[in-house]
N, C-alpha and C. Protein backbone atom coordinates (compact mmCIF):
# COMPACT_ATOMS: atom_id res chain seq x y z
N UNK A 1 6.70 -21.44 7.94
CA UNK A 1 8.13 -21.64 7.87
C UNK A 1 8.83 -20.33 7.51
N UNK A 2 10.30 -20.37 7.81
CA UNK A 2 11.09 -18.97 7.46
C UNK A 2 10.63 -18.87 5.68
N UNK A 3 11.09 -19.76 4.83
CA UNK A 3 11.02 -19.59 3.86
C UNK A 3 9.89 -18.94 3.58
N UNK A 4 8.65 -19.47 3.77
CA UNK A 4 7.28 -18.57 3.84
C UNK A 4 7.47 -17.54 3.52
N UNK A 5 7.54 -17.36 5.47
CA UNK A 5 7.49 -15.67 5.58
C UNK A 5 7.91 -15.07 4.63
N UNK A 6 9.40 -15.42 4.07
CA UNK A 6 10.10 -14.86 3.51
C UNK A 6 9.66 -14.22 1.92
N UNK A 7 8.77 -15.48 1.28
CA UNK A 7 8.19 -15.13 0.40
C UNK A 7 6.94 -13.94 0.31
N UNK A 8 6.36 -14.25 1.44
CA UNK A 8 5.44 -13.23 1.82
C UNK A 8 5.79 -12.04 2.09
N UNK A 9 7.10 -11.66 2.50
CA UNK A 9 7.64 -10.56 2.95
C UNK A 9 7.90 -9.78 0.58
N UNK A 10 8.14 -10.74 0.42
CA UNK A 10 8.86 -10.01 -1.15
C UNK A 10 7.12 -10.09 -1.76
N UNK A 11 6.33 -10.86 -1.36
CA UNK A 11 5.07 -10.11 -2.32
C UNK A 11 4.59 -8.98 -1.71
N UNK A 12 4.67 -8.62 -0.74
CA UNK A 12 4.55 -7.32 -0.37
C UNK A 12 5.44 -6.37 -0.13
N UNK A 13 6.53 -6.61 -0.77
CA UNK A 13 7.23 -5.68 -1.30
C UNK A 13 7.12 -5.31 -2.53
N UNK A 14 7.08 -6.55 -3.18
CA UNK A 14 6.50 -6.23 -4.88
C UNK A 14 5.36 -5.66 -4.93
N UNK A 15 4.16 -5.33 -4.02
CA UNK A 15 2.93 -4.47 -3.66
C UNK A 15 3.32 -2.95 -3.76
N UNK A 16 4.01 -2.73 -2.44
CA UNK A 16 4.73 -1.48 -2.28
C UNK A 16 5.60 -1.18 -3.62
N UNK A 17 6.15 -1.77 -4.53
CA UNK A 17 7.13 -1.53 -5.70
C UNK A 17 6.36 -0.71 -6.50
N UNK A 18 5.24 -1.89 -6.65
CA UNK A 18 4.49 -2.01 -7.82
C UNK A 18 3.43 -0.41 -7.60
N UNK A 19 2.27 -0.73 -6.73
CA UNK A 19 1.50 0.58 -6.01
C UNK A 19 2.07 2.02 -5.37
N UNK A 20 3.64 1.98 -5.12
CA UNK A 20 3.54 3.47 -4.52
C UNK A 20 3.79 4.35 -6.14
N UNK A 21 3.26 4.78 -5.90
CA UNK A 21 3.84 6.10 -7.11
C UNK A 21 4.07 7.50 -6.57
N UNK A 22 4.35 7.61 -5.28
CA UNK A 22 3.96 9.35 -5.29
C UNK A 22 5.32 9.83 -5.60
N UNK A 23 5.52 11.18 -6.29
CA UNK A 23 7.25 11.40 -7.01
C UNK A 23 8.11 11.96 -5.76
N UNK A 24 6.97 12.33 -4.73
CA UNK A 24 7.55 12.31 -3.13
C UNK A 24 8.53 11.48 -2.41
N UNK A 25 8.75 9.73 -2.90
CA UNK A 25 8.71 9.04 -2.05
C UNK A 25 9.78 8.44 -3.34
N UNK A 26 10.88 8.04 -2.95
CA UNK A 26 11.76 7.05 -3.36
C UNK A 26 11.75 5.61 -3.08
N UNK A 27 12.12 4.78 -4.04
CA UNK A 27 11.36 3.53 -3.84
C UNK A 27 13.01 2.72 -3.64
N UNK A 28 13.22 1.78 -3.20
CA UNK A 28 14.45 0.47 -3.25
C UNK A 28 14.22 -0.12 -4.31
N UNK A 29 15.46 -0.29 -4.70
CA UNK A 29 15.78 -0.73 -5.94
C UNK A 29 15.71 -2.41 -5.58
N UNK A 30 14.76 -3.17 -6.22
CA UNK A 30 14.65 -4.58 -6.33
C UNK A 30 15.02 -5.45 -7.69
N UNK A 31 15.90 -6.30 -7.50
CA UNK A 31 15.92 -7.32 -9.25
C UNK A 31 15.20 -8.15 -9.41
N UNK A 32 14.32 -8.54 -8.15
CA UNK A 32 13.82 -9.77 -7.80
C UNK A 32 14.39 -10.85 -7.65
N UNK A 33 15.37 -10.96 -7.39
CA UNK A 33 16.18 -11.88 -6.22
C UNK A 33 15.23 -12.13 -5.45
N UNK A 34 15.37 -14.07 -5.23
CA UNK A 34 14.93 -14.14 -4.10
C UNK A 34 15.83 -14.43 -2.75
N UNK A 35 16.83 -13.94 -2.98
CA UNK A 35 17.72 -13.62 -1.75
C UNK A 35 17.24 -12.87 -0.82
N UNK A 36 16.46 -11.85 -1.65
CA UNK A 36 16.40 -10.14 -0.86
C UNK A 36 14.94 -10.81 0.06
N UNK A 37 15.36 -10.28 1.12
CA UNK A 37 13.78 -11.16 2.66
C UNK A 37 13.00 -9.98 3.01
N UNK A 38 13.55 -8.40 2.70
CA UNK A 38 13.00 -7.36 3.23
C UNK A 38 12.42 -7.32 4.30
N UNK A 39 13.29 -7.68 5.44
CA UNK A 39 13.09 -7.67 6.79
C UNK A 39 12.81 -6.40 6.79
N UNK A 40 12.96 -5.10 6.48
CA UNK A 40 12.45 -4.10 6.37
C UNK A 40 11.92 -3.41 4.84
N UNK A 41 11.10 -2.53 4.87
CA UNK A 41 11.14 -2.13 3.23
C UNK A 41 11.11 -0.41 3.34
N UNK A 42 12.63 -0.01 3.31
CA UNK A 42 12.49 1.72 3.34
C UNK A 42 12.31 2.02 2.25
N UNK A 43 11.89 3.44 2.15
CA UNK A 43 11.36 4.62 1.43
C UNK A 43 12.32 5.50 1.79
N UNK A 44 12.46 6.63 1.14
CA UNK A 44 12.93 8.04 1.25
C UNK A 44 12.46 9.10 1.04
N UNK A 45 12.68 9.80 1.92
CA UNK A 45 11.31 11.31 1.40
C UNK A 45 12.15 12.15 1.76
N UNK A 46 12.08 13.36 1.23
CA UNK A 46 12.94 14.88 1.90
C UNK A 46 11.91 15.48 2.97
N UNK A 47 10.86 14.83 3.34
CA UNK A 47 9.74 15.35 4.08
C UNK A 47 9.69 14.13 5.37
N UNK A 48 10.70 13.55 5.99
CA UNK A 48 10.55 12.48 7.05
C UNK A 48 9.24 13.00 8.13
N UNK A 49 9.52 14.26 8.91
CA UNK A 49 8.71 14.18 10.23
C UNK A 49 7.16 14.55 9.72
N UNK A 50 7.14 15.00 8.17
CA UNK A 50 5.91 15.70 8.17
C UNK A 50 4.89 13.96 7.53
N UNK A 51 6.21 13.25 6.72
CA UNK A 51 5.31 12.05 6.32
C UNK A 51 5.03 11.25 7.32
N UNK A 52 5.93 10.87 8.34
CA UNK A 52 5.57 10.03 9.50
C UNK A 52 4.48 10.86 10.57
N UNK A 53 4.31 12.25 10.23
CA UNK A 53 3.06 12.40 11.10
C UNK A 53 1.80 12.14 10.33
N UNK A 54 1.64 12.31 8.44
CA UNK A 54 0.43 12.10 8.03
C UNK A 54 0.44 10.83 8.15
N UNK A 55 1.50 9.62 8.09
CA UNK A 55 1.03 7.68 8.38
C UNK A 55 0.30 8.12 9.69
N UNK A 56 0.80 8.47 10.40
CA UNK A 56 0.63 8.34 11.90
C UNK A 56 -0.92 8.39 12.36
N UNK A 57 -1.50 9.82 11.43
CA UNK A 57 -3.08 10.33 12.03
C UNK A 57 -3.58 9.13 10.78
N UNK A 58 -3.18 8.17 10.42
CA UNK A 58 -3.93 7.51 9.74
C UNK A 58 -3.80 5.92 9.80
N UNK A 59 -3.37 6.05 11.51
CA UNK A 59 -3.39 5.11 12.64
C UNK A 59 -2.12 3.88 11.34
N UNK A 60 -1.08 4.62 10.51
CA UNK A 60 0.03 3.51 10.21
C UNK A 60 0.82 3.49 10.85
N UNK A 61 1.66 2.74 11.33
CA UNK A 61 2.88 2.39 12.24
C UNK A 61 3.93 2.28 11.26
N UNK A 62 4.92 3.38 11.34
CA UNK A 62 5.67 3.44 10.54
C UNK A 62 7.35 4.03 11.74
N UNK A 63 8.34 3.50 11.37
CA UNK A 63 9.62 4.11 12.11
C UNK A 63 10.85 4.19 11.12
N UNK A 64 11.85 4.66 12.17
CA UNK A 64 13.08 4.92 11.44
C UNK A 64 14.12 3.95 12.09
N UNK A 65 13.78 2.74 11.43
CA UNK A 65 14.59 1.39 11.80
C UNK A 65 15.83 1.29 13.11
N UNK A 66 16.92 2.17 11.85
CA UNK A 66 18.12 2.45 12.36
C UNK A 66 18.05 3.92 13.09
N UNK A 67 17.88 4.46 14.65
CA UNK A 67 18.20 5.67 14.64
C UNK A 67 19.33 6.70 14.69
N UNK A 68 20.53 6.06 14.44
CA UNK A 68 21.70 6.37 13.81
C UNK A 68 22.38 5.59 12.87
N UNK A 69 22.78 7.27 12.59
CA UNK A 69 23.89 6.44 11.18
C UNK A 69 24.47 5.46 11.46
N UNK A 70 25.34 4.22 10.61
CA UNK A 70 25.85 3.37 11.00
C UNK A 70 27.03 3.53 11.79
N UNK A 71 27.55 4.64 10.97
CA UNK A 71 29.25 5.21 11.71
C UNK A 71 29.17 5.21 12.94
N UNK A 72 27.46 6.12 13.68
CA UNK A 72 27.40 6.92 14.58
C UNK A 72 26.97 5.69 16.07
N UNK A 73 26.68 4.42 15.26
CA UNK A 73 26.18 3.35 16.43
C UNK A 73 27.26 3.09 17.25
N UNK A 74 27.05 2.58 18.45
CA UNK A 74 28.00 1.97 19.21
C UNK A 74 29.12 0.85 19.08
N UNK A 75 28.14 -0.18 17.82
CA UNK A 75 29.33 -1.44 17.43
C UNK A 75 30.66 -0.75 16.46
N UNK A 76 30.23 0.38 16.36
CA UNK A 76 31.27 1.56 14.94
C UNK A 76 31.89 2.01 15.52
N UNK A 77 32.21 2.66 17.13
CA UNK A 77 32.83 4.12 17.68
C UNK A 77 33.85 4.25 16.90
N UNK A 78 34.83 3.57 15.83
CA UNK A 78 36.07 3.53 16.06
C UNK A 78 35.71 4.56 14.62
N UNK A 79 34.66 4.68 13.87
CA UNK A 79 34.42 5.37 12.70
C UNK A 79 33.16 6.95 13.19
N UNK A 80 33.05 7.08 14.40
CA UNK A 80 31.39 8.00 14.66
C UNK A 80 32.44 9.39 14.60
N UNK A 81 34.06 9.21 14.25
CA UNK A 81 34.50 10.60 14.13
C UNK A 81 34.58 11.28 12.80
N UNK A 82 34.11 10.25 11.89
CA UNK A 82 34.15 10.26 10.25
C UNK A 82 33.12 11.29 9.47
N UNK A 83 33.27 11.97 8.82
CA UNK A 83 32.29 12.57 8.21
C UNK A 83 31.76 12.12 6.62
N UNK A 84 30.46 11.54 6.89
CA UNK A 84 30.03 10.81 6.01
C UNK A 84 28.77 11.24 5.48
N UNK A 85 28.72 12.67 5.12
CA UNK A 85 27.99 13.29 4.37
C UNK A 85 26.58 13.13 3.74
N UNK A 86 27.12 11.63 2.56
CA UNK A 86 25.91 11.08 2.18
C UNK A 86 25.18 9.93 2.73
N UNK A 87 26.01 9.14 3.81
CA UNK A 87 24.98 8.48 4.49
C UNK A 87 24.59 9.49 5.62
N UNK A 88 24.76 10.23 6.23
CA UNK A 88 23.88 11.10 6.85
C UNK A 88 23.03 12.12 6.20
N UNK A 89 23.03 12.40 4.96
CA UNK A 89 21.61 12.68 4.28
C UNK A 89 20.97 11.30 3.89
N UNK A 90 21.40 10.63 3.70
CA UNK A 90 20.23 9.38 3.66
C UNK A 90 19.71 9.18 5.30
N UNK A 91 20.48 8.94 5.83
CA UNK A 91 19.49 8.73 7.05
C UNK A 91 18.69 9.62 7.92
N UNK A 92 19.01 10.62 7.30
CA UNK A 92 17.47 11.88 7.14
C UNK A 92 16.47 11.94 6.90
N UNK A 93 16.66 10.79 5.76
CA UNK A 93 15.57 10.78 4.42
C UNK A 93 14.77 9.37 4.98
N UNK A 94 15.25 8.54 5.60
CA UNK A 94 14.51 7.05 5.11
C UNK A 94 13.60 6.72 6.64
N UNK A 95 12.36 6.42 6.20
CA UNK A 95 11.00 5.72 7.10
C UNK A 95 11.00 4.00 6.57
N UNK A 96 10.71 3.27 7.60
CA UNK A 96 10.47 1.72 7.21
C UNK A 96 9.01 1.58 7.51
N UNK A 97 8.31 1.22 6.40
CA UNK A 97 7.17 1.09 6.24
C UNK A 97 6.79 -0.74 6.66
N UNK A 98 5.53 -0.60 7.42
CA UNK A 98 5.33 -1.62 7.77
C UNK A 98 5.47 -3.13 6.67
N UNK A 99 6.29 -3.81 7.78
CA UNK A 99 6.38 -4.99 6.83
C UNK A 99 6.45 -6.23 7.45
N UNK A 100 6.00 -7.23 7.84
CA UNK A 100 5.28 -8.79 8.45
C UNK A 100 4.16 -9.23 7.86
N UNK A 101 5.42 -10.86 7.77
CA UNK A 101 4.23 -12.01 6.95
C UNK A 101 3.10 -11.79 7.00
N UNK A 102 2.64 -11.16 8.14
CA UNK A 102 0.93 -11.77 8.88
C UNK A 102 0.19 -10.29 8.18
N UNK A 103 0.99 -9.20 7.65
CA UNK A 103 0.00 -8.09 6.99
C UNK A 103 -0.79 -8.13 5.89
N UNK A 104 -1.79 -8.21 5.78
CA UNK A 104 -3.29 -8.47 4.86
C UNK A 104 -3.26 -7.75 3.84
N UNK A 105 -3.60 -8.39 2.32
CA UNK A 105 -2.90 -7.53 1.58
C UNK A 105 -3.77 -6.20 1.10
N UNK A 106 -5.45 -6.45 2.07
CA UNK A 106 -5.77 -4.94 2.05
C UNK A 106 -4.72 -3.89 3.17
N UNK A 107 -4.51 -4.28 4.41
CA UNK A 107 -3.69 -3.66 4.63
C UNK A 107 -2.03 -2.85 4.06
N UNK A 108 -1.99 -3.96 3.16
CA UNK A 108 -0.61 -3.29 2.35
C UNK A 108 -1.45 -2.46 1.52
N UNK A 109 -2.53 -2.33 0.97
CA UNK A 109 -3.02 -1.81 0.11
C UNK A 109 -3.37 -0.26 0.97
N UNK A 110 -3.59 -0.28 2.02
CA UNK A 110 -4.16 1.13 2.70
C UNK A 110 -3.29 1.94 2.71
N UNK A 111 -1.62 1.19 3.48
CA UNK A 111 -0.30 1.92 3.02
C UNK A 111 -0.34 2.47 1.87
N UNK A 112 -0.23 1.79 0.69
CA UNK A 112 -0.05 2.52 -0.71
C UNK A 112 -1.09 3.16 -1.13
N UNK A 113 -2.54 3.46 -0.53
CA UNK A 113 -3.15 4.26 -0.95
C UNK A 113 -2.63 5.88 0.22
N UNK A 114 -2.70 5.54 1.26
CA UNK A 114 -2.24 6.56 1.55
C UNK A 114 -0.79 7.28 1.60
N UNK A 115 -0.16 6.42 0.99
CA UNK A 115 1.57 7.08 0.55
C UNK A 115 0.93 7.77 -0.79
N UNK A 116 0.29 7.59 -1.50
CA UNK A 116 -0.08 8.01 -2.85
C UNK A 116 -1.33 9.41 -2.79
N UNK A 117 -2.03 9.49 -1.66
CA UNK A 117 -2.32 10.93 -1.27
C UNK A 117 -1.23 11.40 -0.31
N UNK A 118 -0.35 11.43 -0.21
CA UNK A 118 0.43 12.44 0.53
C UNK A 118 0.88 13.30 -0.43
């Protein structure tokens, strides 16, 4: 069921909360709400292309959700003339790390071991 998933989606976010530590990697701020479904779960790094190439040789599937700023999308034009500074350094910064019900929680576990050697 949605609800499920949904729960499954926040224990493996509470995985990723709990397990990443590297001082590399900025974490989302959670209260534990169970509102929050983490249809996605970003990170932030000042190192995007060099971290998405070490997931990468270590066969993780990792992307950049949104590939423009919000201003800069098509449902926005009426704002893509705006200069918005700090959401375009955030969206510099942020990778969405794999996240679906059906991921094993050694698999969440391989993520956070290898976010934690980078």
């Amino acid at each position: 069921s949605l609800d499920d998933d949904n729960k499954r989606r926040r224990e493996i976010a509470k995985m990723y909360l709990k397990g990443i530590s590297n001082p590399r990697i900025s974490l989302p701020f959670y209260n534990g709400s169970k509102d929050h479904v983490f249809h996605v779960f970003i990170i932030e790094t000042d190192n995007r292309e060099e971290l998405l190439k070490f997931l990468k040789k270590r066969n993780i599937e990792c992307s950049i959700h949104y590939p423009r700023p919000p201003h800069k999308q098509k449902a926005f034009l009426e704002y893509a003339q705006l200069e918005l500074p700090i959401t375009e350094k955030i969206h510099e910064r942020v990778i969405s790390l794999p996240m679906s019900p059906v991921l094993q929680n050694e698999e969440v576990q391989f993520v956070i071991d290898a976010l934690n050697n980078y």
